[in-house]
C-alpha atoms as a PDB file:
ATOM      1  CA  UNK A   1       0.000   0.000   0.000  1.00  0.00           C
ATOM      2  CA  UNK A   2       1.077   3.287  -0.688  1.00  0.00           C
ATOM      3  CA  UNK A   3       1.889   5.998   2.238  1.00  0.00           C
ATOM      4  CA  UNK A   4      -0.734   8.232   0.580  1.00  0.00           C
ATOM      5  CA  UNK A   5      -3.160   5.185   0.630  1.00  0.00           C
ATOM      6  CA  UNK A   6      -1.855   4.268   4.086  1.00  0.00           C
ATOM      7  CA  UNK A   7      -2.735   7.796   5.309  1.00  0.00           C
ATOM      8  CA  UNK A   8      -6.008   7.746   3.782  1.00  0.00           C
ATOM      9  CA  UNK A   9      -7.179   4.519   5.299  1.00  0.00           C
ATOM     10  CA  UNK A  10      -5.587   5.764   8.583  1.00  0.00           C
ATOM     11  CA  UNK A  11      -7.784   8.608   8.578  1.00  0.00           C
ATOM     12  CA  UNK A  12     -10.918   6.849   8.026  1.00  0.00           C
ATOM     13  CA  UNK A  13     -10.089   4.871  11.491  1.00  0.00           C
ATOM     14  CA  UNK A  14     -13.554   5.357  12.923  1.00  0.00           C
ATOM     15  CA  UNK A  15     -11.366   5.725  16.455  1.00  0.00           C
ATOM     16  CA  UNK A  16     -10.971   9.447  14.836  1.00  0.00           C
ATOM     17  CA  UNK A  17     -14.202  10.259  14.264  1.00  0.00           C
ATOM     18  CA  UNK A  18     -17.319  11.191  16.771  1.00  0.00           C
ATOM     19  CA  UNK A  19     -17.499   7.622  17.800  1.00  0.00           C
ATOM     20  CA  UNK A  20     -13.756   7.551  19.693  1.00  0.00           C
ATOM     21  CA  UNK A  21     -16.447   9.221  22.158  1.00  0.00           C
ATOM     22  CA  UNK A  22     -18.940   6.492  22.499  1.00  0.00           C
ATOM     23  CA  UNK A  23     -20.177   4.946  25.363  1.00  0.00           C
ATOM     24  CA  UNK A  24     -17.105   6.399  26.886  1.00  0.00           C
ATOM     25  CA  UNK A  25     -16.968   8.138  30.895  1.00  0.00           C
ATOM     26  CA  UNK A  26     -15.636  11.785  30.092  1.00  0.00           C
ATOM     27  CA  UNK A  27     -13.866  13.040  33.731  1.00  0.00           C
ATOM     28  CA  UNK A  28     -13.806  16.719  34.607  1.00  0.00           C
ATOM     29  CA  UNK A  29     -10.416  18.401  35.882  1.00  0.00           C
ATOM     30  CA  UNK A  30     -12.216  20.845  37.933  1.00  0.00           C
ATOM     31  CA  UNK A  31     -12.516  21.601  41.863  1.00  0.00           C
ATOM     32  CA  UNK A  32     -14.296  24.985  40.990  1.00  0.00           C
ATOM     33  CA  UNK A  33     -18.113  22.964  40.156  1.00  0.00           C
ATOM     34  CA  UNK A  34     -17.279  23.822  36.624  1.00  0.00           C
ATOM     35  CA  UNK A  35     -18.688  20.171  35.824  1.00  0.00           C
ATOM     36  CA  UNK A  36     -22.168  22.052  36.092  1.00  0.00           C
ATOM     37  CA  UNK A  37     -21.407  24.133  32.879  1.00  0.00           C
ATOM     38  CA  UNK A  38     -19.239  21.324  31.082  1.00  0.00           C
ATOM     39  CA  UNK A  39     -21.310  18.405  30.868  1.00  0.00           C
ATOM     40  CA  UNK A  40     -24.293  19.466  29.797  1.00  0.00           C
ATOM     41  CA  UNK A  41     -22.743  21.218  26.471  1.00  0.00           C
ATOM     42  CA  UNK A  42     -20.347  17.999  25.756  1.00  0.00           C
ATOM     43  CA  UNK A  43     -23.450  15.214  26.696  1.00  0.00           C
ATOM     44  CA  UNK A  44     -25.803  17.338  23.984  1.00  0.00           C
ATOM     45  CA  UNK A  45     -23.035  16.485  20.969  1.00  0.00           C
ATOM     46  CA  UNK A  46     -21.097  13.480  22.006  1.00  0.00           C
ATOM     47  CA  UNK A  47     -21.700  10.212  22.110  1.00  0.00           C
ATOM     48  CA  UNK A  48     -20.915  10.103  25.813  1.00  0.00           C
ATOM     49  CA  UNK A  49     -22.232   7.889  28.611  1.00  0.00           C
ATOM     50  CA  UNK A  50     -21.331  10.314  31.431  1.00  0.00           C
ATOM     51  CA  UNK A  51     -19.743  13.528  32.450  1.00  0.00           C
ATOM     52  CA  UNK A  52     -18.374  13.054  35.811  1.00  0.00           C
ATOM     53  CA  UNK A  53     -15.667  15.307  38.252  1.00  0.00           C
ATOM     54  CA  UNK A  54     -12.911  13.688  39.490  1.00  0.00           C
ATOM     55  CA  UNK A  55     -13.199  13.851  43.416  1.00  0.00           C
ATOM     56  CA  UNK A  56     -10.570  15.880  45.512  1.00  0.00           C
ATOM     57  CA  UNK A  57      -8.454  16.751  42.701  1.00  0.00           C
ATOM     58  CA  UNK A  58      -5.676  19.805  43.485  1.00  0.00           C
ATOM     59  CA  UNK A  59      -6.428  21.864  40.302  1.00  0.00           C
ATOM     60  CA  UNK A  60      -5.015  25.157  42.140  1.00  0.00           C
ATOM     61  CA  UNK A  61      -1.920  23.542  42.153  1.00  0.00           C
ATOM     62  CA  UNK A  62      -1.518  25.296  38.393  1.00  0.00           C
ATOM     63  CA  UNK A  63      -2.339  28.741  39.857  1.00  0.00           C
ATOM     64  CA  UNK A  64      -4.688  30.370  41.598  1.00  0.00           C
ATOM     65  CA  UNK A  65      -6.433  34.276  40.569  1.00  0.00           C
ATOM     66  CA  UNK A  66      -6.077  35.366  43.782  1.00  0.00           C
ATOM     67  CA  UNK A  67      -2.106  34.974  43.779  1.00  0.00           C
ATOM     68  CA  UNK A  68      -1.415  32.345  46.286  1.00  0.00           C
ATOM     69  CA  UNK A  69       0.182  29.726  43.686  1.00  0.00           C
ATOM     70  CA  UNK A  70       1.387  31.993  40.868  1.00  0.00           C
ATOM     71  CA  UNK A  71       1.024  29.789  37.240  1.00  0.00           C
ATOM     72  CA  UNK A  72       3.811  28.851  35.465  1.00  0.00           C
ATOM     73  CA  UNK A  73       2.532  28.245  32.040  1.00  0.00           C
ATOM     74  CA  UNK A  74       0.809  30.326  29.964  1.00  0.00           C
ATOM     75  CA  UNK A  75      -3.529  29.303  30.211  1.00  0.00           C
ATOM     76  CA  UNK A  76      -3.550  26.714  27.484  1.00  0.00           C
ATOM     77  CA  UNK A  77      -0.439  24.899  28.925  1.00  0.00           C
ATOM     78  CA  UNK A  78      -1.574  25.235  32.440  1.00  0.00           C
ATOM     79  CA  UNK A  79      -5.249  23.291  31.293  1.00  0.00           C
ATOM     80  CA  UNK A  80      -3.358  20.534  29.490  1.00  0.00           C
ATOM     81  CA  UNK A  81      -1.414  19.883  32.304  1.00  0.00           C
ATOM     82  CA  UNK A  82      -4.412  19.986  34.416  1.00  0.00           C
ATOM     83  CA  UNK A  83      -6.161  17.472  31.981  1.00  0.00           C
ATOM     84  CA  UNK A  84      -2.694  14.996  32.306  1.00  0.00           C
ATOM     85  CA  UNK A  85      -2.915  15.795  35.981  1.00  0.00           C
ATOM     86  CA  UNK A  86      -6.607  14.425  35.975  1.00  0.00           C
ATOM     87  CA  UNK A  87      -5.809  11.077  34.318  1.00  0.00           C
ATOM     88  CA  UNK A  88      -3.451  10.630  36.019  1.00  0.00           C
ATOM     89  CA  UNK A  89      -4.630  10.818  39.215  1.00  0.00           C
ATOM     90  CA  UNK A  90      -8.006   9.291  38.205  1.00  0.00           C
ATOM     91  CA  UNK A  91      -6.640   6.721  36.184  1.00  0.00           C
ATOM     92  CA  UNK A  92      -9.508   7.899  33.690  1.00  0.00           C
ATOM     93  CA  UNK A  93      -8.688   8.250  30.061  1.00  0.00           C
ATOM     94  CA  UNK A  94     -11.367  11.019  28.666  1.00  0.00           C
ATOM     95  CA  UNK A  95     -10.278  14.332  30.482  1.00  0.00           C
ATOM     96  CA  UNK A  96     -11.807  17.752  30.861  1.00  0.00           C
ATOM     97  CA  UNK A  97      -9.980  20.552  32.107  1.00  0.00           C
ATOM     98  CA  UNK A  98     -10.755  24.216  32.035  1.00  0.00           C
ATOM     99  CA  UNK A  99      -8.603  27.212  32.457  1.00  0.00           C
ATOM    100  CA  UNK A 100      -9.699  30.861  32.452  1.00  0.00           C
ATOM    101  CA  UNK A 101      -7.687  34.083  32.331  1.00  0.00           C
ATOM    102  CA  UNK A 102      -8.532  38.053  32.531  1.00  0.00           C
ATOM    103  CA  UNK A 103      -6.567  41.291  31.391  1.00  0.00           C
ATOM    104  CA  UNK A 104      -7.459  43.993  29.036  1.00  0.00           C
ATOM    105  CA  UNK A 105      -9.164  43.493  26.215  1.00  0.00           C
ATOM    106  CA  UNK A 106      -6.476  44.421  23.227  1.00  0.00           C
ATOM    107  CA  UNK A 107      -8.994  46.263  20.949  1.00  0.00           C
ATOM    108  CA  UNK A 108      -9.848  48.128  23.780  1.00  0.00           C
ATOM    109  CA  UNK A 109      -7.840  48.086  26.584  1.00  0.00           C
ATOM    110  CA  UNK A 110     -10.180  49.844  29.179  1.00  0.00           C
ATOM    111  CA  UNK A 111     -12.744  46.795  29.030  1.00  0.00           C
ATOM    112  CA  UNK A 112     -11.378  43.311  30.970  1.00  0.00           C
ATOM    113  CA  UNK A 113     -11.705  40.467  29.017  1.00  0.00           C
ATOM    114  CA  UNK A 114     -12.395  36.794  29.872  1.00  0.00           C
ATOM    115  CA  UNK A 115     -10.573  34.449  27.627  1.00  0.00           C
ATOM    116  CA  UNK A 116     -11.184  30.759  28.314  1.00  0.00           C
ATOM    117  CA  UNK A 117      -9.637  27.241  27.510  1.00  0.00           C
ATOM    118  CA  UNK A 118     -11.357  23.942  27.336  1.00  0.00           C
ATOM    119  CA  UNK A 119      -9.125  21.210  26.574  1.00  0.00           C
ATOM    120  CA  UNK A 120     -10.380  17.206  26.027  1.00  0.00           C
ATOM    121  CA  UNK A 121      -7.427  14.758  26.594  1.00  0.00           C
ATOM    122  CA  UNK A 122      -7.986  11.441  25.394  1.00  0.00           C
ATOM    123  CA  UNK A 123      -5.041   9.060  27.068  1.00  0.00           C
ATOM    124  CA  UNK A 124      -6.137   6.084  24.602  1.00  0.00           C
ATOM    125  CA  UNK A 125      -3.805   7.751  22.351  1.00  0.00           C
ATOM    126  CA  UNK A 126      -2.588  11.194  23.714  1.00  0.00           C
ATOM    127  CA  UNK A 127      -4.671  13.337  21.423  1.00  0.00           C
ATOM    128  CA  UNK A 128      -5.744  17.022  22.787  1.00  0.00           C
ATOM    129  CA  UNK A 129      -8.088  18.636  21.467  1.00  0.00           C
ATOM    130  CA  UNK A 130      -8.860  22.180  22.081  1.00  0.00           C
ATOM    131  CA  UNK A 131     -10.841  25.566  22.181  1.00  0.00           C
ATOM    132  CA  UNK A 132     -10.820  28.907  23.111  1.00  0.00           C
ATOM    133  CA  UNK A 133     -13.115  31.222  23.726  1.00  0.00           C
ATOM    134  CA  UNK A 134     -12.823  35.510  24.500  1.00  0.00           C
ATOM    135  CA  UNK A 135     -15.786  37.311  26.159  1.00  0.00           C
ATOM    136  CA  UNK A 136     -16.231  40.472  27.069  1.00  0.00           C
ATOM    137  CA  UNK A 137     -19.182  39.932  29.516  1.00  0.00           C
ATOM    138  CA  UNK A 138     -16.996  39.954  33.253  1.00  0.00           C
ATOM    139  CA  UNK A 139     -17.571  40.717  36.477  1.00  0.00           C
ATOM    140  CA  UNK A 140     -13.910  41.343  37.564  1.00  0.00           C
ATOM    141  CA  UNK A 141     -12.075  43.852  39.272  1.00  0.00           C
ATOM    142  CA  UNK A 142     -10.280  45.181  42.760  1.00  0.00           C
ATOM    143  CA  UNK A 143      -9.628  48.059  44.645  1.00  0.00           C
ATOM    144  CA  UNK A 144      -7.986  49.255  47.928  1.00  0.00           C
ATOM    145  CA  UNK A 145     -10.366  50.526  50.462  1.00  0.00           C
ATOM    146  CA  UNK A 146      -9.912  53.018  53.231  1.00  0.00           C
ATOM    147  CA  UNK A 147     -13.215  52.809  54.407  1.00  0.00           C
ATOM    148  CA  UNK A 148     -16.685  50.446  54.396  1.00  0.00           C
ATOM    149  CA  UNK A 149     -18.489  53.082  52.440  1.00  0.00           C
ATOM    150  CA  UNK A 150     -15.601  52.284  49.805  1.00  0.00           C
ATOM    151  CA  UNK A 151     -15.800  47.942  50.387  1.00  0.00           C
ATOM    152  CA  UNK A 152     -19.695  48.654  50.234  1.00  0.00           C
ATOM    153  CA  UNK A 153     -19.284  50.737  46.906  1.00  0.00           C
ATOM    154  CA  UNK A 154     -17.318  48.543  45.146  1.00  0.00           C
ATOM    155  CA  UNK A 155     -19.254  45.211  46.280  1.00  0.00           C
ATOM    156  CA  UNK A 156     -22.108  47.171  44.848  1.00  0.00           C
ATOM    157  CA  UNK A 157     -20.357  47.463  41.533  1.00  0.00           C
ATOM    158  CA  UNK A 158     -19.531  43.354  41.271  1.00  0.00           C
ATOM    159  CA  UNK A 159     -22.696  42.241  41.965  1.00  0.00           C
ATOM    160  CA  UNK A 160     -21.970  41.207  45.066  1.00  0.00           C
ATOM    161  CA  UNK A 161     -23.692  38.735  46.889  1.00  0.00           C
ATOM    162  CA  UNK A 162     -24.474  37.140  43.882  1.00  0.00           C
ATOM    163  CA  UNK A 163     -20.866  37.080  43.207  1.00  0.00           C
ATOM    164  CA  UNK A 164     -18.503  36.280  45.793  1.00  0.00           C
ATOM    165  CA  UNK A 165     -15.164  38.252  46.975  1.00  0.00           C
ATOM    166  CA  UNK A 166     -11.908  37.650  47.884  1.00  0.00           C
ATOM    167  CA  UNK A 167     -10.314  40.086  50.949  1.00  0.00           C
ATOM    168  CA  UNK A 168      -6.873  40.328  52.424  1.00  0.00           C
ATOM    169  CA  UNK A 169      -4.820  43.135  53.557  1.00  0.00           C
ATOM    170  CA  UNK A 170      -2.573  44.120  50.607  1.00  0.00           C
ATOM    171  CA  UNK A 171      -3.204  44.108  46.585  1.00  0.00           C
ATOM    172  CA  UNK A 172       0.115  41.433  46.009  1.00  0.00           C
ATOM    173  CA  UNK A 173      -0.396  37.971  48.301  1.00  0.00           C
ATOM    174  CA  UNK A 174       2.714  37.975  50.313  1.00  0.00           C
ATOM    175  CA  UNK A 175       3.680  34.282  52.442  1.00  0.00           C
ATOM    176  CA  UNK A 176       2.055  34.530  55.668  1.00  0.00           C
ATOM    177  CA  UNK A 177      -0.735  37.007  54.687  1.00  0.00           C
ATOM    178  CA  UNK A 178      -4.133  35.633  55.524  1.00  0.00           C
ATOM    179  CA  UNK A 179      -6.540  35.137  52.786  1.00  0.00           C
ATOM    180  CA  UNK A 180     -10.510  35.889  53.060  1.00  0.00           C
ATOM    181  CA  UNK A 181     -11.999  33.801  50.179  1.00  0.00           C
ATOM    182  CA  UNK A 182     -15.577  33.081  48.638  1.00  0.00           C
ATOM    183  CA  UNK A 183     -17.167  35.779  50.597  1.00  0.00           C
ATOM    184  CA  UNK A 184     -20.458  36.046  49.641  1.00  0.00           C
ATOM    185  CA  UNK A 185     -22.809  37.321  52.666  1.00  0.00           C
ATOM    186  CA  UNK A 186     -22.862  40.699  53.951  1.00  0.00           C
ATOM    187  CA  UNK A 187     -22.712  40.697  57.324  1.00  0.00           C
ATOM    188  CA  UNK A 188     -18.733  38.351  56.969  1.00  0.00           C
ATOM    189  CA  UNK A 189     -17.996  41.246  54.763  1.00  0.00           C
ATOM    190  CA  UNK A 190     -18.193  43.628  56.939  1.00  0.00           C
ATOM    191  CA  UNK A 191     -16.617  42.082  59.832  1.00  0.00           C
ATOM    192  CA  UNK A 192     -13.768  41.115  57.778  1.00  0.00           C
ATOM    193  CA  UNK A 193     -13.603  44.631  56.147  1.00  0.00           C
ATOM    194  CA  UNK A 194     -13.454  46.112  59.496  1.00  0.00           C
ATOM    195  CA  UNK A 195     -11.002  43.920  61.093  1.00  0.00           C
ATOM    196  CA  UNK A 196      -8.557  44.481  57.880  1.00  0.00           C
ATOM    197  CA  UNK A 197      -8.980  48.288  57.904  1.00  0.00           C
ATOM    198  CA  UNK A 198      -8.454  48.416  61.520  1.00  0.00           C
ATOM    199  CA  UNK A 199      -5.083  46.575  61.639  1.00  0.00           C
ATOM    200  CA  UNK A 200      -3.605  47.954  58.480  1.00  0.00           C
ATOM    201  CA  UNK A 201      -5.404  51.399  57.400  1.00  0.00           C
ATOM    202  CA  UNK A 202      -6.902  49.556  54.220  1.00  0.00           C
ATOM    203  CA  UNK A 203      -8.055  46.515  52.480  1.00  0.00           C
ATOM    204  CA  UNK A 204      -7.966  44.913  49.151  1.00  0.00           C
ATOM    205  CA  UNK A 205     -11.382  43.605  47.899  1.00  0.00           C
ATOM    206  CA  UNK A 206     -11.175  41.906  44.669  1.00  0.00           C
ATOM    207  CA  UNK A 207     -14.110  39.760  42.918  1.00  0.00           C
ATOM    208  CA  UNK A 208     -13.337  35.414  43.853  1.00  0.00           C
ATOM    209  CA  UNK A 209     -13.000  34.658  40.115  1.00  0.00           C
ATOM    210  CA  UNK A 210     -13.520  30.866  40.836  1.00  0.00           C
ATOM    211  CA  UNK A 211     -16.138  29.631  38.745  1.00  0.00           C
ATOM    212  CA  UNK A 212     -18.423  28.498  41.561  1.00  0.00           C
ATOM    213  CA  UNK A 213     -18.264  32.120  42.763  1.00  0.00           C
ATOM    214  CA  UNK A 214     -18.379  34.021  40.146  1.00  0.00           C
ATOM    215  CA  UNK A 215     -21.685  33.247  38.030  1.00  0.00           C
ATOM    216  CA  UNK A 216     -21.191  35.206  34.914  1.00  0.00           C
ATOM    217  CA  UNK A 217     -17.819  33.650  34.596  1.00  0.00           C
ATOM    218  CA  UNK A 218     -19.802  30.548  34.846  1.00  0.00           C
ATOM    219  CA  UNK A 219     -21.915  31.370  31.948  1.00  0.00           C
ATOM    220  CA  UNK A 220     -18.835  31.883  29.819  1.00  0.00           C
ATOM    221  CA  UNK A 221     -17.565  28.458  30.947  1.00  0.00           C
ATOM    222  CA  UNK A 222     -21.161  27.296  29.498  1.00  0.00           C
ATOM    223  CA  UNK A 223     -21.225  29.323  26.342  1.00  0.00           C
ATOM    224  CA  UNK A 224     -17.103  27.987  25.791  1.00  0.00           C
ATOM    225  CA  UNK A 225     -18.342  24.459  26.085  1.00  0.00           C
ATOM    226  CA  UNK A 226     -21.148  24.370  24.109  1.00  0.00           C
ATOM    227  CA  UNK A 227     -18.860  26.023  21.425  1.00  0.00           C
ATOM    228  CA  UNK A 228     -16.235  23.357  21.580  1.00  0.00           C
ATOM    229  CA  UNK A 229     -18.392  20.644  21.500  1.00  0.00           C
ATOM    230  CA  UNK A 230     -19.911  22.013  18.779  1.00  0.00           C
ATOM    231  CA  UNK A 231     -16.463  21.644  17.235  1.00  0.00           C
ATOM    232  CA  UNK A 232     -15.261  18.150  18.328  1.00  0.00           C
ATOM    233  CA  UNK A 233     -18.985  17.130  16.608  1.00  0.00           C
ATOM    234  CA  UNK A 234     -17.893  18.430  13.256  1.00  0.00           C
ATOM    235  CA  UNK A 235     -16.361  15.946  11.041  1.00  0.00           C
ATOM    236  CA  UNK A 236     -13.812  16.494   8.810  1.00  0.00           C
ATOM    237  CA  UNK A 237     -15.528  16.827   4.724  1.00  0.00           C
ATOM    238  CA  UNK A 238     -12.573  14.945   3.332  1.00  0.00           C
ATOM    239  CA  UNK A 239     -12.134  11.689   6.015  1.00  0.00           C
ATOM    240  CA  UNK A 240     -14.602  12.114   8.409  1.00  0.00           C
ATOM    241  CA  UNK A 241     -12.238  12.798  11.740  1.00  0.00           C
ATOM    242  CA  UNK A 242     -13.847  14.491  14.493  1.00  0.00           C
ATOM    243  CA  UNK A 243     -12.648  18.484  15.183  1.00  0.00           C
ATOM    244  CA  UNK A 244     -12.903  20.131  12.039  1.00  0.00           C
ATOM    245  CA  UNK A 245     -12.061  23.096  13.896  1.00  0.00           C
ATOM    246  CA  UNK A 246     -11.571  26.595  12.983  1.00  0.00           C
ATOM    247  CA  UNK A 247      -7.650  27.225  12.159  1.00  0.00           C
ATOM    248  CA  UNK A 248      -7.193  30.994  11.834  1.00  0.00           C
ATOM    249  CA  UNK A 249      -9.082  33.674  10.412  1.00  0.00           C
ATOM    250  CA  UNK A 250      -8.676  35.733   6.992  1.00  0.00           C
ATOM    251  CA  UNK A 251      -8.592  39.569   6.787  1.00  0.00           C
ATOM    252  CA  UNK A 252      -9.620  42.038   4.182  1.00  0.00           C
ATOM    253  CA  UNK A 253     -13.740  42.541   4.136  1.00  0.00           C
ATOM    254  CA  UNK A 254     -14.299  44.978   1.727  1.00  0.00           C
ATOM    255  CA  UNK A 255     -15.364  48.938   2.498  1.00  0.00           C
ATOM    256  CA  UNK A 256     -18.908  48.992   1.387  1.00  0.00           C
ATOM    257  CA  UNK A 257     -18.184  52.628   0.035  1.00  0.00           C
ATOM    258  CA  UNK A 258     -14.908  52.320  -1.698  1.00  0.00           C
ATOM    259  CA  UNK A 259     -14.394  48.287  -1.568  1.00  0.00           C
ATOM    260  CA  UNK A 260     -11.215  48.728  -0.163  1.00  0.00           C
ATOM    261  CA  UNK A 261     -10.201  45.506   1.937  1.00  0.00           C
ATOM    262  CA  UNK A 262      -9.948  46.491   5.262  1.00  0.00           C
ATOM    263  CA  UNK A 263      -8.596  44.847   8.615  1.00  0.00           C
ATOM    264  CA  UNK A 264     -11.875  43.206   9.373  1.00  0.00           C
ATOM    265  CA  UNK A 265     -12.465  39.155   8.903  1.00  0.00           C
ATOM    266  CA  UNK A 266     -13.419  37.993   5.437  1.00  0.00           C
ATOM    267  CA  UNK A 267     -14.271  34.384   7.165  1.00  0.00           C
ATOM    268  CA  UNK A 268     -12.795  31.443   9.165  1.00  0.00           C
ATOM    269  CA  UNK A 269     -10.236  28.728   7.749  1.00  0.00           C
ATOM    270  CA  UNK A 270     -11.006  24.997   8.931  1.00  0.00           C
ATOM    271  CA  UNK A 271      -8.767  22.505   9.632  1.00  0.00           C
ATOM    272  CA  UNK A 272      -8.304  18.783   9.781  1.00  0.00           C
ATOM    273  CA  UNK A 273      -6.009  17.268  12.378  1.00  0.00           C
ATOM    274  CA  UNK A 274      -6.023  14.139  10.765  1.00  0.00           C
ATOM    275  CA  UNK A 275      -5.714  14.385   7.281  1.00  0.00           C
ATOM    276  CA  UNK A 276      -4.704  18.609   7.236  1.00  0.00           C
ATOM    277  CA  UNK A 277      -7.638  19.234   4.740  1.00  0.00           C
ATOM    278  CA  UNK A 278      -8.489  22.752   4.560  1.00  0.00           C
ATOM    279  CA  UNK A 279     -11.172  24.462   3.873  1.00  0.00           C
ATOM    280  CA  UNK A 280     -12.401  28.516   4.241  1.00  0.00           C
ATOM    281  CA  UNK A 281     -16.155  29.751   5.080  1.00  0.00           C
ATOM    282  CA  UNK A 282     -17.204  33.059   5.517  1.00  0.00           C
ATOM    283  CA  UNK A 283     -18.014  34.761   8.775  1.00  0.00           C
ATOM    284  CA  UNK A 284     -21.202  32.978  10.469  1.00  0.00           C
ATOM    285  CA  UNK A 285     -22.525  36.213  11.266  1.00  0.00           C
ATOM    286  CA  UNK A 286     -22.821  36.609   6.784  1.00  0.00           C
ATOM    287  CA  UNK A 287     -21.413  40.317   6.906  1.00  0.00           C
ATOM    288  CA  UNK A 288     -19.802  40.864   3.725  1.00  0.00           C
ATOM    289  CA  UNK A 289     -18.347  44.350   3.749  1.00  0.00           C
ATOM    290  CA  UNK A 290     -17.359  46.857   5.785  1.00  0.00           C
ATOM    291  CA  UNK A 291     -18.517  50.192   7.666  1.00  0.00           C
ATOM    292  CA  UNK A 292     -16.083  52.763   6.035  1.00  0.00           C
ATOM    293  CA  UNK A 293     -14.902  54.238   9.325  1.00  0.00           C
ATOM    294  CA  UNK A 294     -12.947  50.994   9.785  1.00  0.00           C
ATOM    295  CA  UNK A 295     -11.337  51.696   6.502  1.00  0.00           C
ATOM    296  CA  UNK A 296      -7.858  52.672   5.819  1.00  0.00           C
ATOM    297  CA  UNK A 297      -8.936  54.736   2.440  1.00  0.00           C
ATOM    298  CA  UNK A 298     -12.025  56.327   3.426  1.00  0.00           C
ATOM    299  CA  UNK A 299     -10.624  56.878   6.917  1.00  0.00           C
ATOM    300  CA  UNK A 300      -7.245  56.932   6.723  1.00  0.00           C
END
């Protein structure tokens, strides 16, 4: 047999295709209840007999928002490991992990931005598959406070109780200082608040960005998982693997004044990782040209 016929029947393994997920036990990485906003999404698209968390599993051991255990790896690094970590320890083979990340959104640097990893690591044969996912829907912040009015004003402003704060004494996490986490009733806040203030002049009051504490976070979580299994679902036109998954983007929608090509998407490329078949669509949203004040000729 040929190597290009070798590939080709190689690529029509039905292993690589939706039904590697049958029947199977998928095991969520997660210590956060993230399994609440995973399983759902994955059980609606895969041929899956159960979405299930692995008990007591260390996942802050990778990092941790609020600065205790600094992360070492950059987010998608840091969730493969934590998939690896959860077969590991589980002696599973169908992983979930999840790993989520904030800073300033680059278009716009004044809004905070939520970008989110899912990974799937299947130990039958070491395959990863992945997704990511950038929102700008948060509830994230923190501020030093010199006074209750202040912890009261800015609990106000992250939806607090409905999402749950994080109190210490200083802005950096220093050995020895003592953490407040998952604060989410009024009356702790205060006391804690007052204690801080009254020992040290201040407090630092920042929103507990673990998923179970922080609900809109949550529904990102949701929204990134019923995204990616929307992507592990679609099969590859050419063999028929699973994760026909979108590859990069191309530039250059036309100005609907001038038809210059501008900076803005023209449409997705999709990619196989089985047999590297390619393939472009345009944008989902079916925009075809441009405003001109996003062009570089009409608005230079």
């Amino acid at each position: 047999m040929s190597p290009v016929a070798m590939a080709a029947a190689e690529a029509l393994d039905p292993a690589r295709g939706i039904d590697r997920f049958a029947g199977r036990v998928a095991a969520v990485a997660t210590r956060h209840g993230k399994e609440s906003a995973i399983g759902p999404a994955l059980l609606s698209r895969l041929p899956l007999a159960e979405v299930r968390v692995i008990d007591d599993l260390d996942t802050d051991r990778f990092g941790a928002f609020s600065g205790e255990v600094a992360r070492e790896q950059d987010p998608l690094e840091a969730c493969q490991a934590k998939a690896r970590y959860g077969a590991q320890v589980s002696g599973l083979d169908l992983i979930v992990a999840s790993e989520g990340s904030f800073a300033p959104y680059p278009p716009a640097p004044f809004i905070p931005c939520d970008e989110e990893h899912l990974v799937l690591f299947d130990a039958r044969d070491g395959q990863c598959f992945t997704h990511r996912h950038v929102a700008l829907e948060t509830v994230f912040g923190g501020e030093c406070c010199t006074s209750i009015a202040q912890v009261l004003d800015f609990a106000a402003r992250m939806r607090f109780p409905g999402h749950g704060l994080v109190l210490r004494s200083a802005e950096r996490w220093m050995p020895g200082m003592t953490m407040h986490k998952g604060i989410a009733d009024r009356e702790a806040l205060l006391e804690t608040a007052r204690q801080l203030i009254a020992a040290h002049g201040s407090c630092w009051v920042e929103t507990d960005m673990r998923a179970m504490m922080n609900p809109t976070r949550m529904q990102v979580i949701a929204e990134t998982a019923r995204a990616f299994a929307d992507e592990l679902a679609r099969a590859c036109p050419a063999c028929g693997a699973c994760w026909f998954a979108v590859r990069g983007v191309k530039e250059g929608l036309p100005c609907v004044a001038c038809g210059w090509p501008t900076q803005s998407i023209v449409g997705q490329l999709r990619g196989c990782w089985c047999c590297g078949h390619q393939q472009f669509a345009p944008r989902p949203d079916g925009k075809t040209h441009e405003d001109p004040l996003h062009c570089g000729n009409c608005n230079p």
